[in-house]
C-alpha atoms as a PDB file:
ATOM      1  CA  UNK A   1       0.000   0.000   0.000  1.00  0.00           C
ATOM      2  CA  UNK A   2       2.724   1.917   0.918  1.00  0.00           C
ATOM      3  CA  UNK A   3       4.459   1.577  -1.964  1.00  0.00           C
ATOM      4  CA  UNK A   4       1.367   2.734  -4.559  1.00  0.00           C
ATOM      5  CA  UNK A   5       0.977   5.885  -2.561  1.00  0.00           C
ATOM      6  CA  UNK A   6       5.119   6.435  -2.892  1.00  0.00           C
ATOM      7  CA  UNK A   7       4.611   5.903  -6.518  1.00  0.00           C
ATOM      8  CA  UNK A   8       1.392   7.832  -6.895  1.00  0.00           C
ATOM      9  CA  UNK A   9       3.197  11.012  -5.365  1.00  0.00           C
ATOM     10  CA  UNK A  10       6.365  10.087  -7.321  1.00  0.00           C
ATOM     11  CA  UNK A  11       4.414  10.156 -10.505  1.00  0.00           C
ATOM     12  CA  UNK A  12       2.524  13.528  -9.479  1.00  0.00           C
ATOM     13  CA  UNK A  13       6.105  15.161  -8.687  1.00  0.00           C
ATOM     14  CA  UNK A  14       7.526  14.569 -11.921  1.00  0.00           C
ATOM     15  CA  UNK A  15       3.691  16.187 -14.096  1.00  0.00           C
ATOM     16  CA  UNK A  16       4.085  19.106 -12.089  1.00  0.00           C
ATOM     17  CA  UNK A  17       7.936  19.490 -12.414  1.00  0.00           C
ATOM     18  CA  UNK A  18       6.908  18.749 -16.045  1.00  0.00           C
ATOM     19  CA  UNK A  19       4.353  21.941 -16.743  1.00  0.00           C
ATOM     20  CA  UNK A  20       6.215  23.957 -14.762  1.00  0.00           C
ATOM     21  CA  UNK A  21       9.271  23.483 -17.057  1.00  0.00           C
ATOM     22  CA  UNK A  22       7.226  23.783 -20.655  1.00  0.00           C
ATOM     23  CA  UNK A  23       5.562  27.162 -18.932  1.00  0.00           C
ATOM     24  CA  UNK A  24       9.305  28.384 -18.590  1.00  0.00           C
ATOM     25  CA  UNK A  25      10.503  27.731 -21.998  1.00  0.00           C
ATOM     26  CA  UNK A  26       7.325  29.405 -23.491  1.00  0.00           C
ATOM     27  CA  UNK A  27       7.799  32.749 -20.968  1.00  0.00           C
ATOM     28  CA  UNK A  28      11.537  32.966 -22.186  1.00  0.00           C
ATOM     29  CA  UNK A  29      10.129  32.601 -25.503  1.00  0.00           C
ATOM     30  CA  UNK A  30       7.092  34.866 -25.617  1.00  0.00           C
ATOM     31  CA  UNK A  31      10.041  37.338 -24.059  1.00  0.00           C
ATOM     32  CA  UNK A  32      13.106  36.810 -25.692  1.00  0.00           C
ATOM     33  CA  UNK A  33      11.664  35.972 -29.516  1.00  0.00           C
ATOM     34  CA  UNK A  34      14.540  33.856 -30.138  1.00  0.00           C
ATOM     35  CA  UNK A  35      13.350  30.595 -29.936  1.00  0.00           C
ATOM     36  CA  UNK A  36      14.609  28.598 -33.009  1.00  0.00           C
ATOM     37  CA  UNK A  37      11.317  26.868 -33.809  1.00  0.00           C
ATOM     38  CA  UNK A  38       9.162  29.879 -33.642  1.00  0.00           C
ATOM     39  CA  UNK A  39       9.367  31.956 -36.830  1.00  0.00           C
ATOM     40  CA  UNK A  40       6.711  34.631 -35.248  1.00  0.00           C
ATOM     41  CA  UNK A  41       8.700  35.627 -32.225  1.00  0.00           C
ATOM     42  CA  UNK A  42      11.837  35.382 -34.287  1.00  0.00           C
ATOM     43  CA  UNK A  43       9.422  38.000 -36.740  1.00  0.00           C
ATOM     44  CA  UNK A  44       8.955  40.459 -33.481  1.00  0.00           C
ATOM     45  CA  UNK A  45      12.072  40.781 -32.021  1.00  0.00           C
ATOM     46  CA  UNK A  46      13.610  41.857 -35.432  1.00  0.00           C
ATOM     47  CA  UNK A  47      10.973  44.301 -36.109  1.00  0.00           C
ATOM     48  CA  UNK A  48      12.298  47.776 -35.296  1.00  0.00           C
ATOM     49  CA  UNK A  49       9.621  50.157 -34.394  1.00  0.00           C
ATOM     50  CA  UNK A  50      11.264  54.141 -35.428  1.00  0.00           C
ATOM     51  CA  UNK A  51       9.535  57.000 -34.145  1.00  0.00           C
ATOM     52  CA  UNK A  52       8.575  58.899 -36.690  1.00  0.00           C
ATOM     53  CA  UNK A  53       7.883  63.242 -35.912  1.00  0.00           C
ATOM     54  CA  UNK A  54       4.847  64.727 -38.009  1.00  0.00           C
ATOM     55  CA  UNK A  55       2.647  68.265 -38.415  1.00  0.00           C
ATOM     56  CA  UNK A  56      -0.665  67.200 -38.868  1.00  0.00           C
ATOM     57  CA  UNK A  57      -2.146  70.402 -40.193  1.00  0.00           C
ATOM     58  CA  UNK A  58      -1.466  70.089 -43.545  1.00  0.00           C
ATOM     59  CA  UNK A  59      -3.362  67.897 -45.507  1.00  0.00           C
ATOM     60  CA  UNK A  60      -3.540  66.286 -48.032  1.00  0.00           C
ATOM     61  CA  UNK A  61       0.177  65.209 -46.404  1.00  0.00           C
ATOM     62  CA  UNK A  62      -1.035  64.297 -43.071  1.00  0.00           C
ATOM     63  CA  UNK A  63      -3.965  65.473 -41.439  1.00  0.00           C
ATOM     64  CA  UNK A  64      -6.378  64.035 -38.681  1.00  0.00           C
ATOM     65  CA  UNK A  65     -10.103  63.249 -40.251  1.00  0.00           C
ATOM     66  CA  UNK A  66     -11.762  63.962 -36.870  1.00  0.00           C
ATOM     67  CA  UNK A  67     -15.510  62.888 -38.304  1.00  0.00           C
ATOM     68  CA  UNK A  68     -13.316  59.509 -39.132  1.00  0.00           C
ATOM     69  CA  UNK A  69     -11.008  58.937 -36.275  1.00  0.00           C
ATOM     70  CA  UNK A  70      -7.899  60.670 -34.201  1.00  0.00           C
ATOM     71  CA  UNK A  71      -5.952  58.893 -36.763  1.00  0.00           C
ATOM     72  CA  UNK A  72      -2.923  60.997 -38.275  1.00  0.00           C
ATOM     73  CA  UNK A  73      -3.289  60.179 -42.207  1.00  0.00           C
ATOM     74  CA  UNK A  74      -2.656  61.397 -45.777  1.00  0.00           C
ATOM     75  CA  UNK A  75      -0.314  60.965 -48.570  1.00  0.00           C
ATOM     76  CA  UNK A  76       3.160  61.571 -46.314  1.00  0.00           C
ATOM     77  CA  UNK A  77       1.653  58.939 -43.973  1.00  0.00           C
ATOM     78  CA  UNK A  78       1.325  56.150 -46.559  1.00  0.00           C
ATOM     79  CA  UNK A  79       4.429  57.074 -48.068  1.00  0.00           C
ATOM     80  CA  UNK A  80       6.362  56.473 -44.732  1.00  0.00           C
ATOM     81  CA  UNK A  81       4.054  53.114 -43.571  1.00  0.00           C
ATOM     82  CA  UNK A  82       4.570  51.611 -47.712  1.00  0.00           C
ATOM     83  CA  UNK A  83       8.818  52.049 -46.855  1.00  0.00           C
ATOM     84  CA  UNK A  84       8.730  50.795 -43.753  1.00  0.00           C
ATOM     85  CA  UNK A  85       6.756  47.671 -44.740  1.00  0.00           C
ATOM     86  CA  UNK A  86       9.560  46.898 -47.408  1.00  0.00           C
ATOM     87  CA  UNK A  87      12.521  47.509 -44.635  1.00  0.00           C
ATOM     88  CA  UNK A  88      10.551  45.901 -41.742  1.00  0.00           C
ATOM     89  CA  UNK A  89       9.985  48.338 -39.821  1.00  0.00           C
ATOM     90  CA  UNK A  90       7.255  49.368 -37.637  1.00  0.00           C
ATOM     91  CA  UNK A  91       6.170  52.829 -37.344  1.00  0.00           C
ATOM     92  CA  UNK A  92       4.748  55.044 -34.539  1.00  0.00           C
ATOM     93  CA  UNK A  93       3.774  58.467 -35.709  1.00  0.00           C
ATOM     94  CA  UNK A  94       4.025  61.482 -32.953  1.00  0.00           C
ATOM     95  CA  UNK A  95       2.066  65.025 -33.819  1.00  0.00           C
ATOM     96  CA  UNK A  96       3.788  68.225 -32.962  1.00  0.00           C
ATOM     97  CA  UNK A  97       4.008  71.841 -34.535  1.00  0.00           C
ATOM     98  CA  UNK A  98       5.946  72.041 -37.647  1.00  0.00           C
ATOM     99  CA  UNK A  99       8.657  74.642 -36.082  1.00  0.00           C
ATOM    100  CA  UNK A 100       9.840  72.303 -33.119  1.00  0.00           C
ATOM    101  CA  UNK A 101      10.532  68.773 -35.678  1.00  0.00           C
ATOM    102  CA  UNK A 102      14.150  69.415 -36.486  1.00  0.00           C
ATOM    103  CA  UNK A 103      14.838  70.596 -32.969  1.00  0.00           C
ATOM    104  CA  UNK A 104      12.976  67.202 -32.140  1.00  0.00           C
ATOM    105  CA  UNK A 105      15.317  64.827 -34.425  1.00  0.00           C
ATOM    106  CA  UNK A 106      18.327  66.859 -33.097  1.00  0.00           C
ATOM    107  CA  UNK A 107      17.359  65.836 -29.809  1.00  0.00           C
ATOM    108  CA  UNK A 108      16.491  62.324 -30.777  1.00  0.00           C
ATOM    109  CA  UNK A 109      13.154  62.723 -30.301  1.00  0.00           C
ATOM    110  CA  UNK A 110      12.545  61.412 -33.429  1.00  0.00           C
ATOM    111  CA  UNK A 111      14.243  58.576 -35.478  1.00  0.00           C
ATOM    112  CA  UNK A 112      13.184  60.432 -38.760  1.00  0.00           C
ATOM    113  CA  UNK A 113      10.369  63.351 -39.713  1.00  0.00           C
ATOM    114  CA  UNK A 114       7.956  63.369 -42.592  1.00  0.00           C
ATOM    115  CA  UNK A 115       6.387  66.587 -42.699  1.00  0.00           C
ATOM    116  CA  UNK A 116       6.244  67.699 -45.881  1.00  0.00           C
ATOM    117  CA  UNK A 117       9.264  69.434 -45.689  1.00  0.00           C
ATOM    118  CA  UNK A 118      11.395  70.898 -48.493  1.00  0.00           C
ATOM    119  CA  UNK A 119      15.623  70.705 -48.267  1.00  0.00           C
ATOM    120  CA  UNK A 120      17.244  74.068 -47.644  1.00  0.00           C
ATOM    121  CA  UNK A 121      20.623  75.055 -47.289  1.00  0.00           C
ATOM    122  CA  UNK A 122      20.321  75.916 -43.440  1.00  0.00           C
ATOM    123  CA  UNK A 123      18.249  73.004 -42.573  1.00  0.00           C
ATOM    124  CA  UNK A 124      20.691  70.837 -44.920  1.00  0.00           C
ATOM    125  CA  UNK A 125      23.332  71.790 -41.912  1.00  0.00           C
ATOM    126  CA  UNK A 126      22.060  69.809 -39.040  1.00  0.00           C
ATOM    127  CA  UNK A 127      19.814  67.387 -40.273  1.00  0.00           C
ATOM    128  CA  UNK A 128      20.301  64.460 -43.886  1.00  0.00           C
ATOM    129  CA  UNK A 129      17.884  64.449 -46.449  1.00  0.00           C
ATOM    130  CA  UNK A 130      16.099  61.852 -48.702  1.00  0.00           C
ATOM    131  CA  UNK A 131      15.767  61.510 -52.208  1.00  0.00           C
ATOM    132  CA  UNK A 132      12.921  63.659 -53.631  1.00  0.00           C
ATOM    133  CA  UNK A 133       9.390  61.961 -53.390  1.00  0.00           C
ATOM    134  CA  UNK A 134       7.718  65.158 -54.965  1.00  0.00           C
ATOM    135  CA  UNK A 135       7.833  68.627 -56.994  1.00  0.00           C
ATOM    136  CA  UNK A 136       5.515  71.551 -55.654  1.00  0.00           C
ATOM    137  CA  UNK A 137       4.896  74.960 -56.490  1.00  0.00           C
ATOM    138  CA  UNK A 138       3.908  77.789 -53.779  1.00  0.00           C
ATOM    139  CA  UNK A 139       0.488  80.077 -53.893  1.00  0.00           C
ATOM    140  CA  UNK A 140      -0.342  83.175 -52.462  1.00  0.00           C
ATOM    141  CA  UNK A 141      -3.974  82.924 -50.880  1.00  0.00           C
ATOM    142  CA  UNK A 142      -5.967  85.945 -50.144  1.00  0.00           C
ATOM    143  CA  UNK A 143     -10.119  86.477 -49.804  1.00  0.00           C
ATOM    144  CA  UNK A 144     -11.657  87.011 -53.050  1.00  0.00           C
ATOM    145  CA  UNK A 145     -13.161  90.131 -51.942  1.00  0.00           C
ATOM    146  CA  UNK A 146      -9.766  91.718 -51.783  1.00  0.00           C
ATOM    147  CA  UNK A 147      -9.099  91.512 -55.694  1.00  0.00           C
ATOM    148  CA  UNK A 148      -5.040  90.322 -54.663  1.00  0.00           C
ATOM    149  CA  UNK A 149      -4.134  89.031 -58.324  1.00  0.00           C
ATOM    150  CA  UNK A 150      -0.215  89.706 -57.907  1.00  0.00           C
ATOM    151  CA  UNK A 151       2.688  90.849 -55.508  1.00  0.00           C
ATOM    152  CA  UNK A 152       2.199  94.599 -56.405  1.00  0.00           C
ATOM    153  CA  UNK A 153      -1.283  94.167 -54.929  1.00  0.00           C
ATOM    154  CA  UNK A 154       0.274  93.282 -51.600  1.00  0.00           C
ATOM    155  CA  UNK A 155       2.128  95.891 -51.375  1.00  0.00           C
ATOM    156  CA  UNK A 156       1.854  97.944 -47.659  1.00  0.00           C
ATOM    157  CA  UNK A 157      -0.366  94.743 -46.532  1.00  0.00           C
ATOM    158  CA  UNK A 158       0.107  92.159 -44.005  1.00  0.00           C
ATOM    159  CA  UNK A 159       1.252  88.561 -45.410  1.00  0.00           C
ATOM    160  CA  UNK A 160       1.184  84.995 -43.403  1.00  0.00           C
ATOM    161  CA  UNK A 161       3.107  81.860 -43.701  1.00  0.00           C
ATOM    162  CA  UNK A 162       3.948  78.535 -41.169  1.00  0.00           C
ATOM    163  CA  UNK A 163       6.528  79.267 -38.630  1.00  0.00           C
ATOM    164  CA  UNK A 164      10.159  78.101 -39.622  1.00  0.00           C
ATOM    165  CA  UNK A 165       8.783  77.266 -43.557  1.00  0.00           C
ATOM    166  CA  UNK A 166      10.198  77.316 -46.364  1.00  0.00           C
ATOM    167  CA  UNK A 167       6.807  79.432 -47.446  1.00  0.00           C
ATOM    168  CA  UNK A 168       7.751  81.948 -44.586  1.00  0.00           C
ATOM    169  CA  UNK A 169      11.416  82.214 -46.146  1.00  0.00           C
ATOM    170  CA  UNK A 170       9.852  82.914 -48.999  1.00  0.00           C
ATOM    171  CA  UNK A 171       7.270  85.528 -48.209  1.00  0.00           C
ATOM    172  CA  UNK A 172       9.566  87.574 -46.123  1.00  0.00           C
ATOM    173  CA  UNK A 173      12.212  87.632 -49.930  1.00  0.00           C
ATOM    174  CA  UNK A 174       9.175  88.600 -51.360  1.00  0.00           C
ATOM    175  CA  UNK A 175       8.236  91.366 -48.905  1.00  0.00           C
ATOM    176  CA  UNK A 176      11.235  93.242 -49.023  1.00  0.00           C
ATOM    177  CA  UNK A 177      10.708  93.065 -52.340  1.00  0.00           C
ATOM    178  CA  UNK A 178       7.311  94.457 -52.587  1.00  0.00           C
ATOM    179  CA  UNK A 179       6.781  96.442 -49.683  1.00  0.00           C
ATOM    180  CA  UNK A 180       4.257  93.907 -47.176  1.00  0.00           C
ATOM    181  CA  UNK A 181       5.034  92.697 -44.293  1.00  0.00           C
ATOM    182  CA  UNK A 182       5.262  89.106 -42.286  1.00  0.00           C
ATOM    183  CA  UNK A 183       3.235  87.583 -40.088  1.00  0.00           C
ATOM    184  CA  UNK A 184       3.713  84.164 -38.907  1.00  0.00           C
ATOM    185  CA  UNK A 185       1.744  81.529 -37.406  1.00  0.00           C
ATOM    186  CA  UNK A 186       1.871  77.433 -36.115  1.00  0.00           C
ATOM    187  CA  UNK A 187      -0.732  76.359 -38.376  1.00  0.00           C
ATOM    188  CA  UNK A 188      -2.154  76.426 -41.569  1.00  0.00           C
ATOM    189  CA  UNK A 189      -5.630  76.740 -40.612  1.00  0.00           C
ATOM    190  CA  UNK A 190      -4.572  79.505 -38.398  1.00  0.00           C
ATOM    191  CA  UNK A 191      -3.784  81.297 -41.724  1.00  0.00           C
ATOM    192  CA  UNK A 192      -6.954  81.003 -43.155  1.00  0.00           C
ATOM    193  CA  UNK A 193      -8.976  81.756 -40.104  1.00  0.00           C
ATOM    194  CA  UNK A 194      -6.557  85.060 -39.919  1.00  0.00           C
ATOM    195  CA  UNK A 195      -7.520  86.301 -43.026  1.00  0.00           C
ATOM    196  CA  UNK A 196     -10.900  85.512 -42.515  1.00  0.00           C
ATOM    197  CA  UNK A 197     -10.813  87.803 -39.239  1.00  0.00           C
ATOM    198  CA  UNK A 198      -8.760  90.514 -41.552  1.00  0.00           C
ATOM    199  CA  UNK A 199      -5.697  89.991 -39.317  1.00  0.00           C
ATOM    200  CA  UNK A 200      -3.867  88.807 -42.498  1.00  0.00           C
ATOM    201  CA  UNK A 201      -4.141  90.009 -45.962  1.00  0.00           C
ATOM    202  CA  UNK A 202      -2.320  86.744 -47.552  1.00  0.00           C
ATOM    203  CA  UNK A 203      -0.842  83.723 -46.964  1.00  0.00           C
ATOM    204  CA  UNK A 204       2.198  82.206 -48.936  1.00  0.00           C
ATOM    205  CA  UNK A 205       0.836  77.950 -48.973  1.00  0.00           C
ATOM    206  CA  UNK A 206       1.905  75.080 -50.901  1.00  0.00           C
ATOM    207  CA  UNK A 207      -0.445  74.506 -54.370  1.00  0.00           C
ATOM    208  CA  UNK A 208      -1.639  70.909 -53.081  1.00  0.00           C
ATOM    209  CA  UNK A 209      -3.132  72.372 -49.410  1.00  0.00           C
ATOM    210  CA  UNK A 210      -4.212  75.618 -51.132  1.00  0.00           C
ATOM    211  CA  UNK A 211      -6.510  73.761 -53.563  1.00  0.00           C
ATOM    212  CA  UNK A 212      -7.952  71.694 -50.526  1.00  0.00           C
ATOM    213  CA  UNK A 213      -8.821  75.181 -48.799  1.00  0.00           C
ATOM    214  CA  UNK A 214      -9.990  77.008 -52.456  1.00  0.00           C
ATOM    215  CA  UNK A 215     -12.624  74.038 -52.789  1.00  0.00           C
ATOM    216  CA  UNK A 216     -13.921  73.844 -49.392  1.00  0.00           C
ATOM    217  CA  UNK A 217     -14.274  78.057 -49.003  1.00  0.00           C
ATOM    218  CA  UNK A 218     -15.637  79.659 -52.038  1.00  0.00           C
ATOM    219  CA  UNK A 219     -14.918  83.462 -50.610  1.00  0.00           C
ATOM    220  CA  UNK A 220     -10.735  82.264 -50.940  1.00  0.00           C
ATOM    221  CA  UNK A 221      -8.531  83.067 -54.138  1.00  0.00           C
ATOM    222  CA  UNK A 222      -5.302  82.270 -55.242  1.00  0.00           C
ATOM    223  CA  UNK A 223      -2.324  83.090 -57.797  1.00  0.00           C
ATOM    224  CA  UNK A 224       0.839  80.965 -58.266  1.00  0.00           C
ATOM    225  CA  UNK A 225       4.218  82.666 -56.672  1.00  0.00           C
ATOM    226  CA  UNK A 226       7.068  82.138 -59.627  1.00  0.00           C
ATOM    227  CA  UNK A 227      10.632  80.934 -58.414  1.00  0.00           C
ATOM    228  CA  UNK A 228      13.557  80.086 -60.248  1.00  0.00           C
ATOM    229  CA  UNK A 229      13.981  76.495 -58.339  1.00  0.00           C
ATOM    230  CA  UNK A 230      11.492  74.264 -57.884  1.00  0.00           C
ATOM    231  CA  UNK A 231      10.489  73.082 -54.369  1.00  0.00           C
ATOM    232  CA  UNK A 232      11.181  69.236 -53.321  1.00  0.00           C
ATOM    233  CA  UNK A 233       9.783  67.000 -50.664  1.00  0.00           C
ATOM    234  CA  UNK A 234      12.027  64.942 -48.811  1.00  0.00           C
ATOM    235  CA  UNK A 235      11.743  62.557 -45.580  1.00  0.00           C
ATOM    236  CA  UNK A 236      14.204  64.239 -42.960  1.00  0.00           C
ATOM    237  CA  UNK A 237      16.367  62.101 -40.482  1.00  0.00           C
ATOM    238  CA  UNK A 238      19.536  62.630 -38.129  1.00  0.00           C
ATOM    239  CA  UNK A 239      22.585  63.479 -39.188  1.00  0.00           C
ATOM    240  CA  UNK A 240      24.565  60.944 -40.108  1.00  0.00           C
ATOM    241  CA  UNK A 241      21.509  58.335 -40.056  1.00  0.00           C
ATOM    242  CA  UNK A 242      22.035  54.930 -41.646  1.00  0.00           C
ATOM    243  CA  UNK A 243      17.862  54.849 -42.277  1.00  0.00           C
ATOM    244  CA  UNK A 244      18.950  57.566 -45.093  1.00  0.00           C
ATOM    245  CA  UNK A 245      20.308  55.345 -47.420  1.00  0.00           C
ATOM    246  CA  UNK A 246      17.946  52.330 -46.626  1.00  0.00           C
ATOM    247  CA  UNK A 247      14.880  54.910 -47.184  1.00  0.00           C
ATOM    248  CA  UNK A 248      16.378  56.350 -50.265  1.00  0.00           C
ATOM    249  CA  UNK A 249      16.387  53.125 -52.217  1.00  0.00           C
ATOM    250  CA  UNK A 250      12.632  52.221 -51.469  1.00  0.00           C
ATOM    251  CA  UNK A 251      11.656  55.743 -52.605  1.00  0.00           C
ATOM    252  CA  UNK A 252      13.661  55.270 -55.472  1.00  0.00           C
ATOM    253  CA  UNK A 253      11.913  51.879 -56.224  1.00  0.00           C
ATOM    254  CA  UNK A 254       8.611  53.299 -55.593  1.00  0.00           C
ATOM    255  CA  UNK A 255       9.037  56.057 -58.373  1.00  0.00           C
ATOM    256  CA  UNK A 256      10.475  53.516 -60.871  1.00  0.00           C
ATOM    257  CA  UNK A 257       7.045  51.026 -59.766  1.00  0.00           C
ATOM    258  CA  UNK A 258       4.478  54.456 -59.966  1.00  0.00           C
ATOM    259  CA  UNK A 259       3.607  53.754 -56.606  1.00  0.00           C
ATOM    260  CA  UNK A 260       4.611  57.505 -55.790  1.00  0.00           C
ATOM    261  CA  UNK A 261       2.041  58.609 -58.740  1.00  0.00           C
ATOM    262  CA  UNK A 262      -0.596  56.376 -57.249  1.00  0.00           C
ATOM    263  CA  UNK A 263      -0.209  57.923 -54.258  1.00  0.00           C
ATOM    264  CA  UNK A 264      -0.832  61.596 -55.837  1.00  0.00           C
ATOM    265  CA  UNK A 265      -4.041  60.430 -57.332  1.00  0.00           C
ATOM    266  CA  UNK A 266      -5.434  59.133 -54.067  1.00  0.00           C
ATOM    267  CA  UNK A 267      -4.503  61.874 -52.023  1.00  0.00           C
ATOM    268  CA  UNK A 268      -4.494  64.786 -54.428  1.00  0.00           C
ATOM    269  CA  UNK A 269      -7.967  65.050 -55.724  1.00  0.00           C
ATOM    270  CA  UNK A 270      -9.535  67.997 -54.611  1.00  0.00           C
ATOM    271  CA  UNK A 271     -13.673  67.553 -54.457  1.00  0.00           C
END
C-alpha cells in the first residue's frame, strides 16, 4: 500500500515538475523571440519600431479626419508606412508643430520626420535628407473680396506663412521686395482663419493644401508665386543616419514602380 501511494506522489512530482518546465521555456520565448522553432517571435524581435515626428495640419500630407477617427493620415503617412513595410519596420507616428521637428530629431526625439518638408541650405546643416518623393509649387492665398491678383497688390499689406517654412522664407524675400510685411503663425488653418478675421491680408501655402482650402471656401482666391527652383519633398532624419540610405532606395523603387504617382491620385484630388 505503501508503496502505490510512494509511486502515486512520485508520478505527481515529476507532471508538475513537467508543466512547470514547458511554462518556462514558453515565458523565455514569448520574451526573448529567439526561440529557433518559432518563426513569429523570431518575426517580433527583429521588427524595429522608429519613431517617426509629423505636423498634422497640412493635408492632403497628413492630417487628422476627426468625423473619421484621431488617426494621423494622408499621402506623407502612406508614403512612410509603404517604406517601412519593405525595410521591416514598424512605425509610430508622434504630432507636434511644424517649427519644433528638427529641434525634435536633433534631440532624438525622433528617429526620422515626414512633414512635408522641403531641403534648404540651413536646414541641410544639421539634419540628412532623402531623395525627392515630390515637386511643388507655392500660392499666395488671399479672400476674393480683396481683388489680390499679384505681388504689387500686396504691397503695404500684411502677409502669413507657417513658422520656420520654407513658405515663410519665402514671403519675407518677397516682402522686401514688394513692400508687405510678415506675419507668422503654427498652423495652416490659423492662416486662413486670420484672413478671414482681416488679421492677415495673404498667406504664402503650398499649391496641393491651397486647392484643398480654395474648394472647401468659395470666398478664398489664389495666384501661383514664380521661383527660379522648384520646391522638393524629402523625408528628414539625423545626421549621419544609416535609415537615409535604406529609405532612399525604397523611394527610389517606388518612383520607378508608380507607386509615388498612385499615391498623388489618391490623395491629391480635390472635391
Amino acid at each position: 500500500m505503501k508503496n502505490k501511494v510512494f509511486l502515486l506522489m512520485l508520478g505527481l512530482v515529476i507532471g508538475i515538475l513537467a508543466a512547470c518546465g514547458t511554462a518556462e521555456n514558453e515565458t523565455s520565448t514569448n520574451g526573448s523571440g529567439s526561440a529557433p522553432d518559432s518563426s513569429t517571435d523570431a518575426t517580433t524581435e527583429e521588427t524595429k519600431v522608429l519613431t517617426v515626428g509629423t505636423s498634422a495640419d497640412y493635408a492632403p500630407f497628413e492630417f487628422v479626419d476627426t468625423k473619421v477617427s484621431e488617426d494621423i493620415i494622408g499621402f506623407d503617412i502612406d508614403l512612410a508606412n509603404l517604406i517601412a513595410e519593405r525595410l521591416g519596420y514598424e512605425l509610430k507616428f508622434t504630432n507636434s508643430d511644424f517649427n519644433s521637428l528638427i529641434p525634435g530629431l536633433q534631440a532624438k526625439k525622433y528617429d526620422l520626420v515626414i512633414s512635408g518638408m522641403t531641403p534648404t541650405e540651413e536646414r541641410d546643416e544639421v539634419v540628412d535628407f532623402s531623395t525627392p518623393y515630390y515637386e511643388t509649387e507655392q500660392y499666395m492665398v488671399s479672400m476674393k473680396e480683396s481683388n489680390i491678383t499679384s505681388m504689387e497688390d500686396l504691397k503695404g499689406k500684411k502677409v502669413g506663412a507657417q513658422v520656420s517654412s520654407i513658405q515663410e522664407d519665402l514671403a519675407k524675400e518677397f516682402g522686401e521686395e514688394h513692400g508687405f510685411t510678415v506675419e507668422s503663425r503654427d498652423l495652416i488653418p490659423q492662416l486662413i482663419q486670420e484672413m478671414k478675421n482681416g488679421r492677415l491680408d495673404a498667406a504664402v501655402i503650398e499649391n496641393i493644401v491651397s486647392d484643398n482650402y480654395l474648394s472647401q471656401n468659395d470666398d478664398l482666391a489664389a495666384f501661383t508665386i514664380k521661383v527660379e527652383e522648384p520646391d522638393y519633398k524629402a523625408v528628414v532624419f539625423q545626421e549621419g543616419s544609416t535609415l537615409k540610405a535604406e529609405f532612399d532606395g525604397v523611394i527610389q523603387e517606388l518612383i520607378d514602380e508608380g507607386k509615388i504617382e498612385e499615391l498623388k491620385k489618391k490623395w491629391f484630388v480635390v472635391e
